[in-house]
C-alpha atoms as a PDB file:
ATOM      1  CA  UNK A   1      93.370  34.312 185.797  1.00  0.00           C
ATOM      2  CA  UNK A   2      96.425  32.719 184.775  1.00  0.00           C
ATOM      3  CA  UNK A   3      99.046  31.096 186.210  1.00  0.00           C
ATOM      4  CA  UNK A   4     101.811  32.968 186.796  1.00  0.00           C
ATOM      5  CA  UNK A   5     105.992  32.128 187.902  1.00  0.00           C
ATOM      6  CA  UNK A   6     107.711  34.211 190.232  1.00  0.00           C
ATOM      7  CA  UNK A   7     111.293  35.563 190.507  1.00  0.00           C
ATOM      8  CA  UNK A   8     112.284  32.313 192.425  1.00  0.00           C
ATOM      9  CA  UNK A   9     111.056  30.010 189.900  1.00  0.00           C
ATOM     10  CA  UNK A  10     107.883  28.959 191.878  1.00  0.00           C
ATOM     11  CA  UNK A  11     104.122  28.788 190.023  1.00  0.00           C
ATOM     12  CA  UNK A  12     101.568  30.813 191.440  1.00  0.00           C
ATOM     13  CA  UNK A  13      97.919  30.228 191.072  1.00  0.00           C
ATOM     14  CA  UNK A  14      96.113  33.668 191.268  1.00  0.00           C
ATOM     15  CA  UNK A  15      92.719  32.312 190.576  1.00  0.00           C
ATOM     16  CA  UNK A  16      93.263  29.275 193.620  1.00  0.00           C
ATOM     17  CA  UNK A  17      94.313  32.151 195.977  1.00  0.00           C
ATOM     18  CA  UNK A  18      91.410  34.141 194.713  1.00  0.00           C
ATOM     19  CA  UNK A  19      89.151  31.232 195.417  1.00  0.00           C
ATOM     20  CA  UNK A  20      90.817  30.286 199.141  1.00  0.00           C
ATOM     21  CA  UNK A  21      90.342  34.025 200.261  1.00  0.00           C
ATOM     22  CA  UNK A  22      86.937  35.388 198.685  1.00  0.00           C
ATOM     23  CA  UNK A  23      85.266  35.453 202.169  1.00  0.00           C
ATOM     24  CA  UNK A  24      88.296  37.309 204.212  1.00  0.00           C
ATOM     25  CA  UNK A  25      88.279  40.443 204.958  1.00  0.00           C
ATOM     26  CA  UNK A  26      89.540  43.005 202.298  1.00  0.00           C
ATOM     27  CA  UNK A  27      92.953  45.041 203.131  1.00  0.00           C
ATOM     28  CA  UNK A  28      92.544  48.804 202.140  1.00  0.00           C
ATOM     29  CA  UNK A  29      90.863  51.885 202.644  1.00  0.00           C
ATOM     30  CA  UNK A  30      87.384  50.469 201.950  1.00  0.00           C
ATOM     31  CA  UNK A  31      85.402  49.420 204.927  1.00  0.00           C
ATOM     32  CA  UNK A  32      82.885  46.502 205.350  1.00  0.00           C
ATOM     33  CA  UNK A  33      84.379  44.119 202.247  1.00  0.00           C
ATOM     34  CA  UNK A  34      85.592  41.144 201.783  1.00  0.00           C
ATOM     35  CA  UNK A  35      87.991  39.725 199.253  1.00  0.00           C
ATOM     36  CA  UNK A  36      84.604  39.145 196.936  1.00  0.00           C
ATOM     37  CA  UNK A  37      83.428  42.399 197.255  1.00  0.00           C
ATOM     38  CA  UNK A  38      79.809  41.778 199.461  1.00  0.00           C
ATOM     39  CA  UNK A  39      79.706  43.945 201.826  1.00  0.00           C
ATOM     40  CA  UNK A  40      79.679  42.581 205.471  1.00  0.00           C
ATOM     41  CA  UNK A  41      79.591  43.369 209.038  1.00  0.00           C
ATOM     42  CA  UNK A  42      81.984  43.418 212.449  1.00  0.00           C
ATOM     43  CA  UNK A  43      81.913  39.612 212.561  1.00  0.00           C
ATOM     44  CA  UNK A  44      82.180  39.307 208.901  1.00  0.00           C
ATOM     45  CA  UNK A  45      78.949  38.064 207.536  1.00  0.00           C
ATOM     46  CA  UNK A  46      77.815  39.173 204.391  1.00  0.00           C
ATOM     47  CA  UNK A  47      74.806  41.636 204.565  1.00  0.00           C
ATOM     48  CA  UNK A  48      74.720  42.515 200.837  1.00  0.00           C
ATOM     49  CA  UNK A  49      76.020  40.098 198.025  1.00  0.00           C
ATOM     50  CA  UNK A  50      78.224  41.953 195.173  1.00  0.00           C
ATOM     51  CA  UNK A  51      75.656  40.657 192.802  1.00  0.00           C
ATOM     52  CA  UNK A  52      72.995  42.236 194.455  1.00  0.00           C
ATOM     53  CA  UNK A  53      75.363  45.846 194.308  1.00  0.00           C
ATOM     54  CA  UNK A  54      75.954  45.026 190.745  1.00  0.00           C
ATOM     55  CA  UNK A  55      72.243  44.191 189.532  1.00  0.00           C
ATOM     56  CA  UNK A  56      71.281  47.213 191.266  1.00  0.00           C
ATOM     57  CA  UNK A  57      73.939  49.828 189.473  1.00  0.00           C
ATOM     58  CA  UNK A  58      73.108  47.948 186.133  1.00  0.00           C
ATOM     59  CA  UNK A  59      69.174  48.746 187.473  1.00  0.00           C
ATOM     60  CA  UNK A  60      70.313  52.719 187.690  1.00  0.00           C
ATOM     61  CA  UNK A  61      72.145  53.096 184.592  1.00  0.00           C
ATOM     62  CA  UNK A  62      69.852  51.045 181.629  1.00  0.00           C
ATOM     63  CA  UNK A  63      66.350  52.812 181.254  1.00  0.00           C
ATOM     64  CA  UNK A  64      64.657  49.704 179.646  1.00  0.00           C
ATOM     65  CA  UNK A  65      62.777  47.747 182.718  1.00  0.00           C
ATOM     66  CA  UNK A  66      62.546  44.745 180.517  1.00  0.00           C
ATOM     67  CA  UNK A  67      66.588  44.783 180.607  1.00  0.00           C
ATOM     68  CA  UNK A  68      66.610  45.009 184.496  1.00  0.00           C
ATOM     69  CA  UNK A  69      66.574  41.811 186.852  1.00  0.00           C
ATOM     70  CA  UNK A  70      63.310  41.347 188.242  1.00  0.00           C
ATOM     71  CA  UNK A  71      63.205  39.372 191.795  1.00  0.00           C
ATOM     72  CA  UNK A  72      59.801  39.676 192.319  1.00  0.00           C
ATOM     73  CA  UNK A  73      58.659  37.229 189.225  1.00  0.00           C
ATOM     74  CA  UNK A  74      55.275  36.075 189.517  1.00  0.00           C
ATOM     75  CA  UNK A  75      55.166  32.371 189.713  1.00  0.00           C
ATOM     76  CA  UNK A  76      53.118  30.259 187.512  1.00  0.00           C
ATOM     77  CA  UNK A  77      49.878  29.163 189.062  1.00  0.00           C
ATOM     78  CA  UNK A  78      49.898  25.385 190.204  1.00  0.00           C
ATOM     79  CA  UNK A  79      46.197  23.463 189.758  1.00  0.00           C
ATOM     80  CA  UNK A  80      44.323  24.150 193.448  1.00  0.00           C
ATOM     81  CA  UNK A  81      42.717  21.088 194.196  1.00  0.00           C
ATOM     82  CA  UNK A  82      39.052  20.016 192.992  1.00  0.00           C
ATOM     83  CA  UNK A  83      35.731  19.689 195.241  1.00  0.00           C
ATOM     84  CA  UNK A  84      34.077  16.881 195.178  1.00  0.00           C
ATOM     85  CA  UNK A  85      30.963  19.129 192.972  1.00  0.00           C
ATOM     86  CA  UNK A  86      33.781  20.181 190.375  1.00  0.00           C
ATOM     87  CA  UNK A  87      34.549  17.149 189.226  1.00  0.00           C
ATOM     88  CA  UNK A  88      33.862  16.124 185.472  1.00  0.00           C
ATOM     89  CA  UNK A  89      33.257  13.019 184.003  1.00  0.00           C
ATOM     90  CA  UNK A  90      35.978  11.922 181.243  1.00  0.00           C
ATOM     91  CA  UNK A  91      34.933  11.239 177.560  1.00  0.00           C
ATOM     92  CA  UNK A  92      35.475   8.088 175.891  1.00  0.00           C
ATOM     93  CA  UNK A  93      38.279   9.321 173.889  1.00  0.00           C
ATOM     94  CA  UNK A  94      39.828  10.449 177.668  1.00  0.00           C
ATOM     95  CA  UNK A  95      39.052   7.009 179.011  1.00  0.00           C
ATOM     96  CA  UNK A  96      40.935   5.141 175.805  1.00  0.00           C
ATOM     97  CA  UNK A  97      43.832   7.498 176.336  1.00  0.00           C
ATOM     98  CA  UNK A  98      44.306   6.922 179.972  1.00  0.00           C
ATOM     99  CA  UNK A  99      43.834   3.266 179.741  1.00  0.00           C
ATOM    100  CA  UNK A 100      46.176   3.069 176.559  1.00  0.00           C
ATOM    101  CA  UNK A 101      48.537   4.901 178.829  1.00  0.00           C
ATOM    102  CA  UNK A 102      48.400   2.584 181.973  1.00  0.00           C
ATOM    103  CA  UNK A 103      48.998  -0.097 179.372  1.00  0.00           C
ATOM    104  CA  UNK A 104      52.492   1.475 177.760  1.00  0.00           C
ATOM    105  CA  UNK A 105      53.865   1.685 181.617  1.00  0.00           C
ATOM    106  CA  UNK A 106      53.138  -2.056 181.936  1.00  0.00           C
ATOM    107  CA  UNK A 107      54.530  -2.505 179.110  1.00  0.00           C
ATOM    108  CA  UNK A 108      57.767  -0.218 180.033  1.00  0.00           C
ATOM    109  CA  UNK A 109      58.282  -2.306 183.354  1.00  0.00           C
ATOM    110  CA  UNK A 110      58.036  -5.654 182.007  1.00  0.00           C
ATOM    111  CA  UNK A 111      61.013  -4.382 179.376  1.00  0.00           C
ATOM    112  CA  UNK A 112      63.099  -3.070 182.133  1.00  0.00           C
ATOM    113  CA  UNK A 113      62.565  -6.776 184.283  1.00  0.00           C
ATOM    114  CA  UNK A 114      63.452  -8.772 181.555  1.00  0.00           C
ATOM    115  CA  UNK A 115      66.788  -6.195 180.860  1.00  0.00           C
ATOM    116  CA  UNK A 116      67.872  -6.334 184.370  1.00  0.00           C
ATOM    117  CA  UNK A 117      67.044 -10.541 184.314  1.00  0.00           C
ATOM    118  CA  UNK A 118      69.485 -10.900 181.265  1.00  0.00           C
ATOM    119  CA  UNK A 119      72.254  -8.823 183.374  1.00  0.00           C
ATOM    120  CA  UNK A 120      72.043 -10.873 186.235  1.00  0.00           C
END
């Protein structure tokens, strides 16, 4: 929104009013709103979110469920633990790699001491 001057000369900043009042209570013939358009209840917490009303109109009208927000994603799996009897032996190569590895992060610290010794 912009900012806009009124008939006295004064700015007015309709997006910081916006922004002050999004969780009061709506003034008009609609029931259960607030400024933000959730609907909410006699105390004035918000029992559905207007994103939630809006995802579920755009749900009704587009026929493509690919288009549609899903909430119920499917997570990706994270590694379960190994037993004790599932547990493989590395290769060679593996056992190079991992070493090679350990030896670039000793390498990495030693940099970053001697940086934060020239600092000082």
């Amino acid at each position: 929104m912009a900012i806009y001057r009124s008939a006295m000369g004064k700015t007015v900043d309709m997006s910081a009013i916006l922004a002050k009042n999004e969780k009061v209570r709506a003034v008009g013939n609609v029931k259960n709103l607030n400024a933000r358009g959730d609907t909410i209840d006699a105390f004035g917490r918000v029992i559905q979110p207007a994103t939630d009303k809006i995802s579920n109109a755009y749900a009704k009208t587009v026929g493509n469920r690919s288009a549609n927000v899903n909430k119920n994603r499917i997570q990706p799996d994270t590694p379960k633990p190994m037993k004790a009897d599932e547990i493989v032996e590395l290769t060679a190569e593996e056992l190079e790699l991992e070493e090679s590895l350990d030896d670039d992060l000793e390498v990495e610290k030693i940099k970053e001491q001697e940086t934060k010794a020239k600092k000082k």
